[in-house]
C-alpha atoms as a PDB file:
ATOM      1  CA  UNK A   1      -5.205 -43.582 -42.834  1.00  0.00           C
ATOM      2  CA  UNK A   2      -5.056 -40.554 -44.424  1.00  0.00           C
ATOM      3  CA  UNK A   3      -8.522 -39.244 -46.756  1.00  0.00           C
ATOM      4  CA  UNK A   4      -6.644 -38.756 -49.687  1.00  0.00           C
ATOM      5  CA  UNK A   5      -5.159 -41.926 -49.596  1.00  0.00           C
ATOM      6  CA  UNK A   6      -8.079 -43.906 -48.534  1.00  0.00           C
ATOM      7  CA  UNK A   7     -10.280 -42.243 -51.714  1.00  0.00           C
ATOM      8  CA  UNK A   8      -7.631 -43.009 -53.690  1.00  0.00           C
ATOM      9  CA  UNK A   9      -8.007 -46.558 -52.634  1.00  0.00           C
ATOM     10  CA  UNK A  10     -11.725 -46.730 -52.757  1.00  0.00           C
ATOM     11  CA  UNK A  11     -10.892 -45.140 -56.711  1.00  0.00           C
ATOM     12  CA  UNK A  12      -8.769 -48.072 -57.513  1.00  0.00           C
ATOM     13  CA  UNK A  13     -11.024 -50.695 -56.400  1.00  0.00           C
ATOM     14  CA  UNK A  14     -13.842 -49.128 -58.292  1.00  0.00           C
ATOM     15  CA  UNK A  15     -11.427 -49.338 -61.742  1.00  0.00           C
ATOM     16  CA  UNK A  16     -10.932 -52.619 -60.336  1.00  0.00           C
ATOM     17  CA  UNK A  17     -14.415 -53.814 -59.758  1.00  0.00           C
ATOM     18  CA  UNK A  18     -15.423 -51.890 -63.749  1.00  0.00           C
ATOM     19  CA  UNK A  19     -12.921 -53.535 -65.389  1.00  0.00           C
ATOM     20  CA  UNK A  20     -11.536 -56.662 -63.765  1.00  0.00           C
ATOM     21  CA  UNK A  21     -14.617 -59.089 -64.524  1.00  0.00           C
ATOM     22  CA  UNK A  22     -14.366 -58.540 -68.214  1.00  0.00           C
ATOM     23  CA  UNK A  23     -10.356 -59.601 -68.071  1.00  0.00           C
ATOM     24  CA  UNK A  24     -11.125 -62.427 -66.559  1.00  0.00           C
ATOM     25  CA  UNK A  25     -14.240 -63.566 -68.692  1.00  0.00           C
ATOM     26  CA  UNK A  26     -12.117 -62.141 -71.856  1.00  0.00           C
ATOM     27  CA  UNK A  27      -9.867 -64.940 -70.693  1.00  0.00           C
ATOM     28  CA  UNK A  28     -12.113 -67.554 -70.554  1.00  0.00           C
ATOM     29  CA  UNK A  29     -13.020 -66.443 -74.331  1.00  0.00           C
ATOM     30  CA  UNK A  30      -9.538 -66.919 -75.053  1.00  0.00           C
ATOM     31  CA  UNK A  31      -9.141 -70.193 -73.628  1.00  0.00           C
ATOM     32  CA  UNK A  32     -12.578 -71.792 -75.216  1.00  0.00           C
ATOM     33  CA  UNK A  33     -12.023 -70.456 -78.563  1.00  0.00           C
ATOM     34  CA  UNK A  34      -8.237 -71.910 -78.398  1.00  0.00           C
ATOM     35  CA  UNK A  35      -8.738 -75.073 -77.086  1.00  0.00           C
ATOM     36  CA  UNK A  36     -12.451 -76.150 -78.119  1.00  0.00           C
ATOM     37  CA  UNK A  37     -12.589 -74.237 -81.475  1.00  0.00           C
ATOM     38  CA  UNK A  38      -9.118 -74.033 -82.313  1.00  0.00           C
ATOM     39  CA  UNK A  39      -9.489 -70.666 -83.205  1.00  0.00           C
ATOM     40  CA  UNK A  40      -7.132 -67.713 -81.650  1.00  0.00           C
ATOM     41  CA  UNK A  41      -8.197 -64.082 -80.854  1.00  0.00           C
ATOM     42  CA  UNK A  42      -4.469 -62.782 -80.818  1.00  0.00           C
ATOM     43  CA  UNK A  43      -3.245 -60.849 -77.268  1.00  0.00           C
ATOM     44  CA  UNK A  44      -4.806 -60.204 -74.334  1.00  0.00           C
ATOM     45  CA  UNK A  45      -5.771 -56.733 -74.963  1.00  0.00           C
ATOM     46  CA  UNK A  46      -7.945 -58.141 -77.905  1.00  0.00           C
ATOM     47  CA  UNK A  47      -9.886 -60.960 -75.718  1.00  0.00           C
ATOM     48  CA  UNK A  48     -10.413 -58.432 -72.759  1.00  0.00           C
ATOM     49  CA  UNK A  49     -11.942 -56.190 -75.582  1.00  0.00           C
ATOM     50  CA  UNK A  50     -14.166 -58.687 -77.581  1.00  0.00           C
ATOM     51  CA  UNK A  51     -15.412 -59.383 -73.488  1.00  0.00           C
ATOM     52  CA  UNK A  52     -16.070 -55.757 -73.594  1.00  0.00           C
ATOM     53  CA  UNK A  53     -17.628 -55.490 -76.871  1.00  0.00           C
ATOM     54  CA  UNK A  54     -20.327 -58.216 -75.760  1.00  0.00           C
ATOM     55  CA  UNK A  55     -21.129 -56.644 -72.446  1.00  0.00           C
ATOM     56  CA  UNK A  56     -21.533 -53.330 -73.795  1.00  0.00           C
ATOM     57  CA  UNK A  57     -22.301 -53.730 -77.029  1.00  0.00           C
ATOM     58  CA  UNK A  58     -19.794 -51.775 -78.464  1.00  0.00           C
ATOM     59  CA  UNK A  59     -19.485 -51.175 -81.912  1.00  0.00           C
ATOM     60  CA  UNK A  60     -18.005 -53.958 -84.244  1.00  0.00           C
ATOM     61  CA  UNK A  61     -15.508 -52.555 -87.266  1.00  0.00           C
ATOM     62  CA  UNK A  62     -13.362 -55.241 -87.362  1.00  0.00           C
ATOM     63  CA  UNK A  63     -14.288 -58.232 -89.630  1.00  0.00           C
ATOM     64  CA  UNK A  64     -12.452 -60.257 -87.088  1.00  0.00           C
ATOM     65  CA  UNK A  65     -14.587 -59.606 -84.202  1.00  0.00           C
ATOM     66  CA  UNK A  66     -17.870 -59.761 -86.042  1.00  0.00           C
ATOM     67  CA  UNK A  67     -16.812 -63.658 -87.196  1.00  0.00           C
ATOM     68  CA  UNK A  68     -15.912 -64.229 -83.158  1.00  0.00           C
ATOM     69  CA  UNK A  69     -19.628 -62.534 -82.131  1.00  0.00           C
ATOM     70  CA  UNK A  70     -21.345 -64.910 -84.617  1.00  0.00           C
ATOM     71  CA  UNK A  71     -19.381 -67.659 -82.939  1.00  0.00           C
ATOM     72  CA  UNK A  72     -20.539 -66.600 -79.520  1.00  0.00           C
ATOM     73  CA  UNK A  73     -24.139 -66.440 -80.710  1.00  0.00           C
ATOM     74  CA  UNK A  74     -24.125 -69.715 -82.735  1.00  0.00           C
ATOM     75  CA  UNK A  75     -22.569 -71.799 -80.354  1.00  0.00           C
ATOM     76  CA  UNK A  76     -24.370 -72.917 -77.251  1.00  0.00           C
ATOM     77  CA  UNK A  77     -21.780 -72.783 -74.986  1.00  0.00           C
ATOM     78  CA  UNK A  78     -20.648 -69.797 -75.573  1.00  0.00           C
ATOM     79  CA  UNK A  79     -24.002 -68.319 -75.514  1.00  0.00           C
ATOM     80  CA  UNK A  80     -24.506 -69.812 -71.761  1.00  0.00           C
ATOM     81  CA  UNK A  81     -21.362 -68.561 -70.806  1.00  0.00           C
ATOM     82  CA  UNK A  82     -21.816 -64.795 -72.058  1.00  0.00           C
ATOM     83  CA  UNK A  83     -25.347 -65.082 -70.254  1.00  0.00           C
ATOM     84  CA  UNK A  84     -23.504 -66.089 -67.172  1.00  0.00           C
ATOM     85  CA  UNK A  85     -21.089 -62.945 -67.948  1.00  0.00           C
ATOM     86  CA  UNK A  86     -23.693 -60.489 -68.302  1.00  0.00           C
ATOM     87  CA  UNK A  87     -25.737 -61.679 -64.926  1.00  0.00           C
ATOM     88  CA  UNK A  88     -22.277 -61.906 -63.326  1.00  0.00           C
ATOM     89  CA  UNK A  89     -21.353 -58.673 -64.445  1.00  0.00           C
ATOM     90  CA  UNK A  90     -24.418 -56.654 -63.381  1.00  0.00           C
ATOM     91  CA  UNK A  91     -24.502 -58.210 -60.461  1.00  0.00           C
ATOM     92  CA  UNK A  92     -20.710 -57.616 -59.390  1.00  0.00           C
ATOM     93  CA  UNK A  93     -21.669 -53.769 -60.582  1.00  0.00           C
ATOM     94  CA  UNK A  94     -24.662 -53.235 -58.497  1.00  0.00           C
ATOM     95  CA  UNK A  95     -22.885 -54.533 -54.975  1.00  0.00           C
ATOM     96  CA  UNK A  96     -19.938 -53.778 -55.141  1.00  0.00           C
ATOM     97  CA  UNK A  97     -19.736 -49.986 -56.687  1.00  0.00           C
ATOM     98  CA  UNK A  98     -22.755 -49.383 -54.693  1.00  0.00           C
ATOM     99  CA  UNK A  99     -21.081 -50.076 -51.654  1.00  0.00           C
ATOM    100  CA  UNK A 100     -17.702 -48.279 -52.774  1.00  0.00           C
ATOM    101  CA  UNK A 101     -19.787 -45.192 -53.447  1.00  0.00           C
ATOM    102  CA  UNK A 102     -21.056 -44.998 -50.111  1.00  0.00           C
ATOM    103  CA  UNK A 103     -17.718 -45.786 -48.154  1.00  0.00           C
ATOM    104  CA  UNK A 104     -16.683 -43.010 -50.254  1.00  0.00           C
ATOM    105  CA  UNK A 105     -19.505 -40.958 -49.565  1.00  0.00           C
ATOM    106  CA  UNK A 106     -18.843 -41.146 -45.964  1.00  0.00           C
ATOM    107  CA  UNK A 107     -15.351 -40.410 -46.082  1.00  0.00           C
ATOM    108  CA  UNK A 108     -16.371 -37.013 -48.448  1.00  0.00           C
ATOM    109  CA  UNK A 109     -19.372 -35.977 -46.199  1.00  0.00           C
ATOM    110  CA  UNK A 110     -21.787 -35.993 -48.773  1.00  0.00           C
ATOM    111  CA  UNK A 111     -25.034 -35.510 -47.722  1.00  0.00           C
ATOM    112  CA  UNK A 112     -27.701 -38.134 -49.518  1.00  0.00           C
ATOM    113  CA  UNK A 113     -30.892 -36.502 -51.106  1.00  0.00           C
END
């Protein structure tokens, strides 16, 4: 395999590994708030992004997410599973893009300091 094809691999996997836990956890937001609290988020895009918003702490405009925050925080649940997000997250960040930076350091030859 090629370089340019394998760093472009080793580049997808890190997009991959930054934003792939936080679609899946966005779904599980989706499904809890439809099916326990009856409530729904709207697309997607918006449950990947209120995942987002509580990993990062992004700021909150919309009147919308601020309600589905307070939810998160109020209900216990929720709170466990957004812990569980955040140590999962971290975690998944740490081993994995450490390890895809240094595949791809070897493939680039770049000398470590």
């Amino acid at each position: 395999m090629n370089k340019i094809k394998f760093v472009s691999i080793l580049f997808s996997a890190m997009l991959l590994t930054l934003v792939g836990p936080s679609m899946v956890f966005g779904f599980g937001y989706d499904l809890f708030f439809k099916s326990v609290l009856d409530i729904e988020i709207g697309s997607k895009f918006e449950s990947f992004y209120l995942s987002l918003m509580l990993t990062n702490t992004l700021p909150v405009s919309d009147a919308g997410y601020s309600k589905l925050i307070s939810l998160v925080n109020r209900n216990t649940t929720l709170s466990y599973f957004h812990t569980f997000q955040l140590f999962f997250t971290k975690l998944v960040d740490g081993i994995l893009l450490v390890a895809i930076f240094n595949l791809l350091s070897g493939v680039l030859k770049i000398t470590r300091v």
